[in-house]
C-alpha atoms as a PDB file:
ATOM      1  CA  UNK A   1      13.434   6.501  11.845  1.00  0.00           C
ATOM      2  CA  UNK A   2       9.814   5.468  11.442  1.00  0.00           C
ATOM      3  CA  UNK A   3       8.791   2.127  11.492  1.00  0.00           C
ATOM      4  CA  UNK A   4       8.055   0.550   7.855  1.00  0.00           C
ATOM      5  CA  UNK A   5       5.240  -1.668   9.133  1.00  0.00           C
ATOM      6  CA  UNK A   6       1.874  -0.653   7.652  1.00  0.00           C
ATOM      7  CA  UNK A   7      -1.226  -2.513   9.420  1.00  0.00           C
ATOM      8  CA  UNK A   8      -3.981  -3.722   7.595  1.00  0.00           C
ATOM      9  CA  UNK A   9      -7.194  -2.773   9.041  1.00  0.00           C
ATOM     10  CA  UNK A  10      -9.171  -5.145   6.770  1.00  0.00           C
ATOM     11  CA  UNK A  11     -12.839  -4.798   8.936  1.00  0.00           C
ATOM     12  CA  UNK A  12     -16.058  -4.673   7.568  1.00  0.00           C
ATOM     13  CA  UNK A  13     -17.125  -1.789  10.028  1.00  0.00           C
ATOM     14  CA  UNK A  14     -15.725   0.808  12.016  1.00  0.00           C
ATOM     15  CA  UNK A  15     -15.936  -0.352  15.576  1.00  0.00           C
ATOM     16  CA  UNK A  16     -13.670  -3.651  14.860  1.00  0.00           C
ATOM     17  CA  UNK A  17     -11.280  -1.131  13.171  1.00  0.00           C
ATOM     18  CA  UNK A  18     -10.516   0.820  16.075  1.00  0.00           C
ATOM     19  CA  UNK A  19     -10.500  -1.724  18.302  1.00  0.00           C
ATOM     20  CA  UNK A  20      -7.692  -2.863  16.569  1.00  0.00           C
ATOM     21  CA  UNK A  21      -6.217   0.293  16.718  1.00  0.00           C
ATOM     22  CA  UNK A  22      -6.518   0.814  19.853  1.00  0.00           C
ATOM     23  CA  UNK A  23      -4.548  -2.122  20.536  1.00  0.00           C
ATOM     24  CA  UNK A  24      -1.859  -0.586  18.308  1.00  0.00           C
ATOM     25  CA  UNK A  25       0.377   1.851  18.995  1.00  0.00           C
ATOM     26  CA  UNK A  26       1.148   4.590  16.283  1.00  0.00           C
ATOM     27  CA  UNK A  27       4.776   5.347  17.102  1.00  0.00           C
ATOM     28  CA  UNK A  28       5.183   1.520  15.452  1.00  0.00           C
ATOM     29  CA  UNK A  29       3.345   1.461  12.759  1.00  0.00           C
ATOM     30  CA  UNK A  30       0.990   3.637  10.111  1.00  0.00           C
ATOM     31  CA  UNK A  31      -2.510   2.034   8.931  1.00  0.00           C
ATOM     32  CA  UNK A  32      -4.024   1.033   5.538  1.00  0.00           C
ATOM     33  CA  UNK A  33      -7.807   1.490   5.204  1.00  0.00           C
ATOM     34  CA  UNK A  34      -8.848  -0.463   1.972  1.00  0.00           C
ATOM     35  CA  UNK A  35     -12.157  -0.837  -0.084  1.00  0.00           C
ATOM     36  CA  UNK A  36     -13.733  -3.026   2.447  1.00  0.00           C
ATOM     37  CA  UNK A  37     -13.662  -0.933   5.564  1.00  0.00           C
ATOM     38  CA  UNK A  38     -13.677   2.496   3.420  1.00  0.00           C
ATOM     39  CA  UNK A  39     -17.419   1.432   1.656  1.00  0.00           C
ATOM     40  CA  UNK A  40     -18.570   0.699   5.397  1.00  0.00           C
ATOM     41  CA  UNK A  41     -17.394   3.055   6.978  1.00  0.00           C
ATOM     42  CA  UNK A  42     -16.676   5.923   4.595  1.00  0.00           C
ATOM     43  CA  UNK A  43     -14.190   9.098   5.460  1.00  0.00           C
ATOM     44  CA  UNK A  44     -15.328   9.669   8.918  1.00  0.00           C
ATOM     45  CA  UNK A  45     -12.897   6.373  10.097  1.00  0.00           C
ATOM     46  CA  UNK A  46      -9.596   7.989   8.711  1.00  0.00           C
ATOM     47  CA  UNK A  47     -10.435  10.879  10.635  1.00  0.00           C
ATOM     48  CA  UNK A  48     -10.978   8.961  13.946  1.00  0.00           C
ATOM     49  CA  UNK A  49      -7.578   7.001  12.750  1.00  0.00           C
ATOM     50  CA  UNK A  50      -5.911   9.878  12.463  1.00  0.00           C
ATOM     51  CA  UNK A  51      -7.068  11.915  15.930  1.00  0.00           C
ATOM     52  CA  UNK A  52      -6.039   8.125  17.483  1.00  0.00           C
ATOM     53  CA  UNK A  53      -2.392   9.235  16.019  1.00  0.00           C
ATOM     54  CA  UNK A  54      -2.310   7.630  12.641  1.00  0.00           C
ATOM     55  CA  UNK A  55      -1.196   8.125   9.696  1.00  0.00           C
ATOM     56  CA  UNK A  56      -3.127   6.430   7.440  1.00  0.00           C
ATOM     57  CA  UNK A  57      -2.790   4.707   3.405  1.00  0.00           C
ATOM     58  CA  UNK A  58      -5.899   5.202   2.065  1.00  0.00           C
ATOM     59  CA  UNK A  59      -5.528   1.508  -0.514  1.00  0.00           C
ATOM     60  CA  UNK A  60      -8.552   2.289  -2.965  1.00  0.00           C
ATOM     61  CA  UNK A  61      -6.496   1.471  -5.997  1.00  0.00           C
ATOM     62  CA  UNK A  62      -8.399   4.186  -8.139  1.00  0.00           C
ATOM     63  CA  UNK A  63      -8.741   3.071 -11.890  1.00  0.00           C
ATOM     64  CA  UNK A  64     -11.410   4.579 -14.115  1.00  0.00           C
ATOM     65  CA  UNK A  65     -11.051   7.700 -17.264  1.00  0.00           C
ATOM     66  CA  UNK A  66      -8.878  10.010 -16.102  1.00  0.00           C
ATOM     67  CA  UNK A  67     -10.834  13.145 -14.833  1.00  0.00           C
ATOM     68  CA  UNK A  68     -13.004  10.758 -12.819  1.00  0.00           C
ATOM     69  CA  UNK A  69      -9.412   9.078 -10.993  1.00  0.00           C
ATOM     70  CA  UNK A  70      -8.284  12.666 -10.892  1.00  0.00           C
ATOM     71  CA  UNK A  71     -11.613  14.280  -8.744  1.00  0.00           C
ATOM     72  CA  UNK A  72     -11.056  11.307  -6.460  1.00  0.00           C
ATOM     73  CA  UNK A  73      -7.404  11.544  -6.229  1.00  0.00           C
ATOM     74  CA  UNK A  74      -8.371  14.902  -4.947  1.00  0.00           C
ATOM     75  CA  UNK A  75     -10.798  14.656  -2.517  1.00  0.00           C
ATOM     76  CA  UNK A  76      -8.537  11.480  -1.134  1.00  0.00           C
ATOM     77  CA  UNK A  77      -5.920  13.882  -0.804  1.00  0.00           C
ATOM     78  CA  UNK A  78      -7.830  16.736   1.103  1.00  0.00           C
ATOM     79  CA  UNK A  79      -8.551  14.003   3.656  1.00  0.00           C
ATOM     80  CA  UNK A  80      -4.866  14.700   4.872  1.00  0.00           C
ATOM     81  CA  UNK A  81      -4.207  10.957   4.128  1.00  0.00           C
ATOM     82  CA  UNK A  82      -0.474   9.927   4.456  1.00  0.00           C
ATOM     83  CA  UNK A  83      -0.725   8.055   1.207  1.00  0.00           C
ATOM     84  CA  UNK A  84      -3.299   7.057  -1.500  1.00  0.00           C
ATOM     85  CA  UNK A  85      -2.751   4.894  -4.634  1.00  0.00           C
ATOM     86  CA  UNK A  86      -4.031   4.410  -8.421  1.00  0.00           C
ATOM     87  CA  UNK A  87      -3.031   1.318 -10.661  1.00  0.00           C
ATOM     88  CA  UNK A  88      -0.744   1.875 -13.294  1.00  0.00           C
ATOM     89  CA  UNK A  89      -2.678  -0.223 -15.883  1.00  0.00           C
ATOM     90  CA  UNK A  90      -5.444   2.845 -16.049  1.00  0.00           C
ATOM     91  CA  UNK A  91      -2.669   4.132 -18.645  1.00  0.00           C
ATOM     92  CA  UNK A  92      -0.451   7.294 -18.471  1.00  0.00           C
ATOM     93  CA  UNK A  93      -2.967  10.286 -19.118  1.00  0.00           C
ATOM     94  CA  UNK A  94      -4.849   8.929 -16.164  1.00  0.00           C
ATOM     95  CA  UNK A  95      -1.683   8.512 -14.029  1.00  0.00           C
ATOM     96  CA  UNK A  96      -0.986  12.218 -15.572  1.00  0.00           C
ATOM     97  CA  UNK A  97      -4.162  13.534 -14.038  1.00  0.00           C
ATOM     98  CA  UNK A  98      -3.794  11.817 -10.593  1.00  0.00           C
ATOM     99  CA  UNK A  99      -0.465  13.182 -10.440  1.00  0.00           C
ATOM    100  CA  UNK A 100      -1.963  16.943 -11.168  1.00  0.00           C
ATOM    101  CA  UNK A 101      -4.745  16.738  -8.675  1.00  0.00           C
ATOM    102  CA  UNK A 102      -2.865  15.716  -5.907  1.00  0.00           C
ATOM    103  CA  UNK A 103      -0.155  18.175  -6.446  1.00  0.00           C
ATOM    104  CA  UNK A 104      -0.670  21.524  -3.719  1.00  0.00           C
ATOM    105  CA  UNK A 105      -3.056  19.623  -1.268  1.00  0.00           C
ATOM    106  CA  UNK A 106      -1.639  19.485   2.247  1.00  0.00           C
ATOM    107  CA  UNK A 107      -4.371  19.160   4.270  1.00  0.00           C
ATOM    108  CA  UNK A 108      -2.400  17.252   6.954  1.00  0.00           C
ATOM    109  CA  UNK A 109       0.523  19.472   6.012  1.00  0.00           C
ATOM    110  CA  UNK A 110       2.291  17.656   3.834  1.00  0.00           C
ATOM    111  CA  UNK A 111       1.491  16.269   0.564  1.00  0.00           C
ATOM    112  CA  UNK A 112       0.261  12.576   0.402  1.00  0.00           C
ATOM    113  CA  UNK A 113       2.368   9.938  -1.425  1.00  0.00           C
ATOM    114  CA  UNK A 114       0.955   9.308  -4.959  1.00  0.00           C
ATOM    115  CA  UNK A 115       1.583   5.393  -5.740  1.00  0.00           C
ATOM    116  CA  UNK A 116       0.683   2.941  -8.115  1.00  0.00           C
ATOM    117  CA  UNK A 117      -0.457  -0.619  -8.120  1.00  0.00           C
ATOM    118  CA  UNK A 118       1.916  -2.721 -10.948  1.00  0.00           C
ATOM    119  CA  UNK A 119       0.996  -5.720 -10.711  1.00  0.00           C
ATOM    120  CA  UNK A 120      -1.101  -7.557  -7.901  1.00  0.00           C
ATOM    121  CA  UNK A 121       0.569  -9.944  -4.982  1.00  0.00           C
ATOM    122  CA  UNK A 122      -2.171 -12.407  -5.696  1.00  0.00           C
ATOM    123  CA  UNK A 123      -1.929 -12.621  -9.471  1.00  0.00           C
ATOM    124  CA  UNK A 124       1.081 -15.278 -11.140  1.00  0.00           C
ATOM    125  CA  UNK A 125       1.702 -15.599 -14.598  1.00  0.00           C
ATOM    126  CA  UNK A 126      -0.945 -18.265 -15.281  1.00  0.00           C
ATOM    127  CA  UNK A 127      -3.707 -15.315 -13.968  1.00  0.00           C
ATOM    128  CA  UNK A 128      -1.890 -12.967 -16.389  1.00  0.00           C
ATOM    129  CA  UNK A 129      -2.051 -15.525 -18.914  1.00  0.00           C
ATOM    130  CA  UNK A 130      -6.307 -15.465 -18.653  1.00  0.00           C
ATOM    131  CA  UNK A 131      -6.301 -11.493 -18.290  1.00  0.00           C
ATOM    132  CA  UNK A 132      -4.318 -11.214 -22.058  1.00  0.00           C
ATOM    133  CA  UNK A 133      -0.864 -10.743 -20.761  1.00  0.00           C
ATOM    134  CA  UNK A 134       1.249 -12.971 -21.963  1.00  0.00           C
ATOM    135  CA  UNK A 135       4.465 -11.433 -20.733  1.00  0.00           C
ATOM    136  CA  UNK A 136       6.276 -12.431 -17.680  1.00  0.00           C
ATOM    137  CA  UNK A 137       4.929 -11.094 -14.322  1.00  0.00           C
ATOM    138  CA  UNK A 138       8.850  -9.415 -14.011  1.00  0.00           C
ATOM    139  CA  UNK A 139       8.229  -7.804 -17.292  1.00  0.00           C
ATOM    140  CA  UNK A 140       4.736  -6.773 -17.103  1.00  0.00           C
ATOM    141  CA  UNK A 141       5.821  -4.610 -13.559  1.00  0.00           C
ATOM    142  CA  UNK A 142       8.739  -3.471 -15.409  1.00  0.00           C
ATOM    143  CA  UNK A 143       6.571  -2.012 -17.922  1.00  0.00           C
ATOM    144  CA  UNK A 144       3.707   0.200 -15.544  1.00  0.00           C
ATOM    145  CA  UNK A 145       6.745   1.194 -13.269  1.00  0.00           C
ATOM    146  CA  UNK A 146       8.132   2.839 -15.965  1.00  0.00           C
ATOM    147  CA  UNK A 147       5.174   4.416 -16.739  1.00  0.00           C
ATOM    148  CA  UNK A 148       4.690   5.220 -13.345  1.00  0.00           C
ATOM    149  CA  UNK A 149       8.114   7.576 -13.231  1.00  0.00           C
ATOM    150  CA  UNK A 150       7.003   8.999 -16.614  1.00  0.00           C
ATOM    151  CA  UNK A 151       3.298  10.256 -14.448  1.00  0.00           C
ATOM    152  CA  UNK A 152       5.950  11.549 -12.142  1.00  0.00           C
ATOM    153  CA  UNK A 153       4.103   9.387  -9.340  1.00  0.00           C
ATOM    154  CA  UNK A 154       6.224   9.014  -5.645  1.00  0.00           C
ATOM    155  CA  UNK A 155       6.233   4.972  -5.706  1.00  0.00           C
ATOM    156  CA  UNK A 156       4.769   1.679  -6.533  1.00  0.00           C
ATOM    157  CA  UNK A 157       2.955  -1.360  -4.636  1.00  0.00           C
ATOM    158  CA  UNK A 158       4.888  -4.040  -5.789  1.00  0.00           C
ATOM    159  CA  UNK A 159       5.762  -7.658  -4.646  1.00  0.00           C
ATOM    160  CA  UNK A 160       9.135  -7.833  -2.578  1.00  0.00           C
ATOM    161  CA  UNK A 161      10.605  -9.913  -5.218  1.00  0.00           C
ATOM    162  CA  UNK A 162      10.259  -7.495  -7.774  1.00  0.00           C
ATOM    163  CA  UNK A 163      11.416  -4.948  -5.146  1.00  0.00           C
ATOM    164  CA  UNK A 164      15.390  -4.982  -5.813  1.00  0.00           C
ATOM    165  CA  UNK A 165      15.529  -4.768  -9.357  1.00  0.00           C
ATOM    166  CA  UNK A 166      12.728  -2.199  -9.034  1.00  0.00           C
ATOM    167  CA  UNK A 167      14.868   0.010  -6.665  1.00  0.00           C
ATOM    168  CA  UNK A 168      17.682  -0.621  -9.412  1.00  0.00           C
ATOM    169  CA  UNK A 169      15.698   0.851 -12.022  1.00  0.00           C
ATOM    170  CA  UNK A 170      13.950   3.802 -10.160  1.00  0.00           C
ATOM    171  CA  UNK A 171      16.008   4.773  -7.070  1.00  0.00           C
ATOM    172  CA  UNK A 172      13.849   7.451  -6.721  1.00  0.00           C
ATOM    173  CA  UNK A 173      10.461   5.655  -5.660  1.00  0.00           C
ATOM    174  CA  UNK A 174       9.629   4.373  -2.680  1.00  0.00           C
ATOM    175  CA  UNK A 175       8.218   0.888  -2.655  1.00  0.00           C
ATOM    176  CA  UNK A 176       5.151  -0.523  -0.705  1.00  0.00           C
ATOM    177  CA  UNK A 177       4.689  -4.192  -0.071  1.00  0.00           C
ATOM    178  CA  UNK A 178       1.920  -6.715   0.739  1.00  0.00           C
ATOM    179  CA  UNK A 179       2.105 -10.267   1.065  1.00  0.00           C
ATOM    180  CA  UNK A 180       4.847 -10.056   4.017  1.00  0.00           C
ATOM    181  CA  UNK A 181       4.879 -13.050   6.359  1.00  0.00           C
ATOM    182  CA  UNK A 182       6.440 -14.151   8.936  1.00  0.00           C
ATOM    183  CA  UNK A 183       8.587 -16.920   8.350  1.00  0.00           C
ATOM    184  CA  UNK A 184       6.562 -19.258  10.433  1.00  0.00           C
ATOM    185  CA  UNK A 185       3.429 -17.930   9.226  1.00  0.00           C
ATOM    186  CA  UNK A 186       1.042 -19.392   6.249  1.00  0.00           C
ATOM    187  CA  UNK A 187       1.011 -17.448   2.768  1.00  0.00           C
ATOM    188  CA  UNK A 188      -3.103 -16.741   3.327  1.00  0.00           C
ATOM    189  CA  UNK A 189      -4.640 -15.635  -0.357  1.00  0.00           C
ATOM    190  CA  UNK A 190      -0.986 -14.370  -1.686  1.00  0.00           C
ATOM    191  CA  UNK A 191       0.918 -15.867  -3.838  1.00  0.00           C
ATOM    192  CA  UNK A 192       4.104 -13.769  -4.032  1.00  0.00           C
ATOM    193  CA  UNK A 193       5.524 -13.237  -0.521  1.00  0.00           C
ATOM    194  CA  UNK A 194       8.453 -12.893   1.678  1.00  0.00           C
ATOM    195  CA  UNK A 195       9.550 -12.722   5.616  1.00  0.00           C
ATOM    196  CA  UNK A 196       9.840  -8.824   6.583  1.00  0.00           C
ATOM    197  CA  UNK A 197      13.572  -8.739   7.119  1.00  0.00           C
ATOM    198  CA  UNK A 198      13.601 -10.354   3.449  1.00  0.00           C
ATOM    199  CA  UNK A 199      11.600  -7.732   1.910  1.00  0.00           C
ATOM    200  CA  UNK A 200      13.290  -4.742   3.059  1.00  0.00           C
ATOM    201  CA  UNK A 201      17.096  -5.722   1.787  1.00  0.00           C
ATOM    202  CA  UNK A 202      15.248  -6.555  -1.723  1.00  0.00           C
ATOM    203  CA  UNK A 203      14.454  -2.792  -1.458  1.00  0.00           C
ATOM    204  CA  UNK A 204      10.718  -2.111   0.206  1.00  0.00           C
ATOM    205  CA  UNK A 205      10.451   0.625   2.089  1.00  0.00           C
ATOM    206  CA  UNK A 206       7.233  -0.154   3.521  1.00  0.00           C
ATOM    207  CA  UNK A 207       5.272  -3.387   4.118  1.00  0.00           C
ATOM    208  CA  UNK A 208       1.968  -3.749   4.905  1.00  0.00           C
ATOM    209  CA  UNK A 209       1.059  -6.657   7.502  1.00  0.00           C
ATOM    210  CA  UNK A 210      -2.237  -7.832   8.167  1.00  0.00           C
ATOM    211  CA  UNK A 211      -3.639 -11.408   9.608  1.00  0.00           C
ATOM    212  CA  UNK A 212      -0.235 -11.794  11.174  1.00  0.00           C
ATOM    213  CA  UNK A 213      -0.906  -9.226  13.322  1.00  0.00           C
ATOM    214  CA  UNK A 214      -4.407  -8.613  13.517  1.00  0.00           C
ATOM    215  CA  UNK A 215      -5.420 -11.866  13.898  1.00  0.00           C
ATOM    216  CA  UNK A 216      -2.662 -12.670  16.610  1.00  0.00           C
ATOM    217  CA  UNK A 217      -3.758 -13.369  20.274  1.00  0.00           C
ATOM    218  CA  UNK A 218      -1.726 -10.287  20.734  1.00  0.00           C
ATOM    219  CA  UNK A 219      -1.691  -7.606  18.139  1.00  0.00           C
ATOM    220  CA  UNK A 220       0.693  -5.638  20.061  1.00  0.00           C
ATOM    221  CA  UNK A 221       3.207  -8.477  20.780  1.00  0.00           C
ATOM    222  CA  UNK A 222       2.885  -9.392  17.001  1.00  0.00           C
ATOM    223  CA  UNK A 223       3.856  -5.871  15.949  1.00  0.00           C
ATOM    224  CA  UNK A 224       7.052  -5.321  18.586  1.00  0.00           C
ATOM    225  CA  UNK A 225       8.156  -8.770  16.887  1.00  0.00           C
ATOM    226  CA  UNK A 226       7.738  -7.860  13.648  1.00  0.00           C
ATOM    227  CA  UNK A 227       9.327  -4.692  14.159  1.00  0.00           C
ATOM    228  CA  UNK A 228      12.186  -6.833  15.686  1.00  0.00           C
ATOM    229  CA  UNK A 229      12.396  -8.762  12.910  1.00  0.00           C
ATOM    230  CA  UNK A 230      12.927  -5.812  10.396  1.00  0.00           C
ATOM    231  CA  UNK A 231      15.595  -4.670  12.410  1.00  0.00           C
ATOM    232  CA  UNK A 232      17.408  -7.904  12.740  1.00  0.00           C
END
């Protein structure tokens, strides 16, 4: 079974990035390349991530009118990323249209995962509160993950503690999870969290790590333990 540990590679140019990497070993773990690291570094890092052995989630969280989501959607996809994700509150013709481009493109031989962003790991219901949304954070995901499965997308990013009644609701998704930490381990800039072994019985499928093992005095240690952890 592969490992559901997803790295962060949150670096601010390429060289860090696979330095990291190459302290990482890609039978344990995929990556995530986010906005920081992507604007520095553009597409040439996922391909040097993915000759290292990666798989990678491409975590751009695409939001704008729909044709504009779909183009990029596209050209995400023909990258031969692993995975690539949209948020759910660009509205259902948008999620429509990311769904449609990404359909057919296997240029790593498979089709990347299609997931959406609910709602953020950092955001509680006082933040939802000053955005508009008065609704509780539980109901507010409720609502864009059923949205989501009407776009016919593969999954969500979602908090582990909305992961189980997520799961309940739409079996068929898979669900992706930041703001895992170690037990012993601070909660950083999240707000929702919970230890790995946590996470997965609520129902993630895949969480995505990063200071706890990137900024470790041994990535590689960090990542075996974590991996322990899950199993345990």
């Amino acid at each position: 079974m592969k490992s559901p540990l997803i790295v962060a590679l949150d670096y601010a140019d390429t060289a860090a990035a696979l330095a990291m990497a190459e302290l990482l070993d890609p039978r344990q773990c995929r990556v995530k390349v986010g906005k920081e690291l992507f604007t520095a570094s553009g597409p040439k890092v996922i391909e040097q991530l993915q000759n290292r052995g990666f798989e990678v989630f491409l975590d751009l969280k695409f939001h704008d009118i729909p044709q504009t989501v779909a183009k990029a959607c596209q050209v995400a996809a023909r990258l031969g990323v692993w995975m690539l994700n949209v948020h759910a509150s660009g509205g259902k013709a948008m999620l429509e249209a990311a769904r449609e481009a990404v359909d057919g493109v296997t240029a790593s031989g498979h089709q990347p995962l299609l997931i959406a962003v609910t709602v953020l790991t950092s955001l509680d219901a006082d933040a939802l509160g000053q955005l508009g949304v008065h609704d509780s954070v539980k109901l507010q995901v409720e609502r864009l993950a059923a949205l989501s499965a009407e776009a016919g997308l593969d999954g969500l990013v979602c908090s582990a503690q909305e992961a189980s009644r997520l799961k309940q609701l739409h079996p068929e998704f898979c669900l992706v999870t930041p703001g895992i930490r170690p037990a012993q381990h601070g909660a950083d800039d999240q707000r929702r969290t919970m230890t790995p072994g946590a996470a997965l019985a609520a129902g993630s499928d895949y969480l995505v790590i990063g200071r706890p093992i990137t900024a470790a005095p041994d990535p590689a240690e960090a990542l075996s333990a974590l991996l322990a952890a899950c199993a345990g």
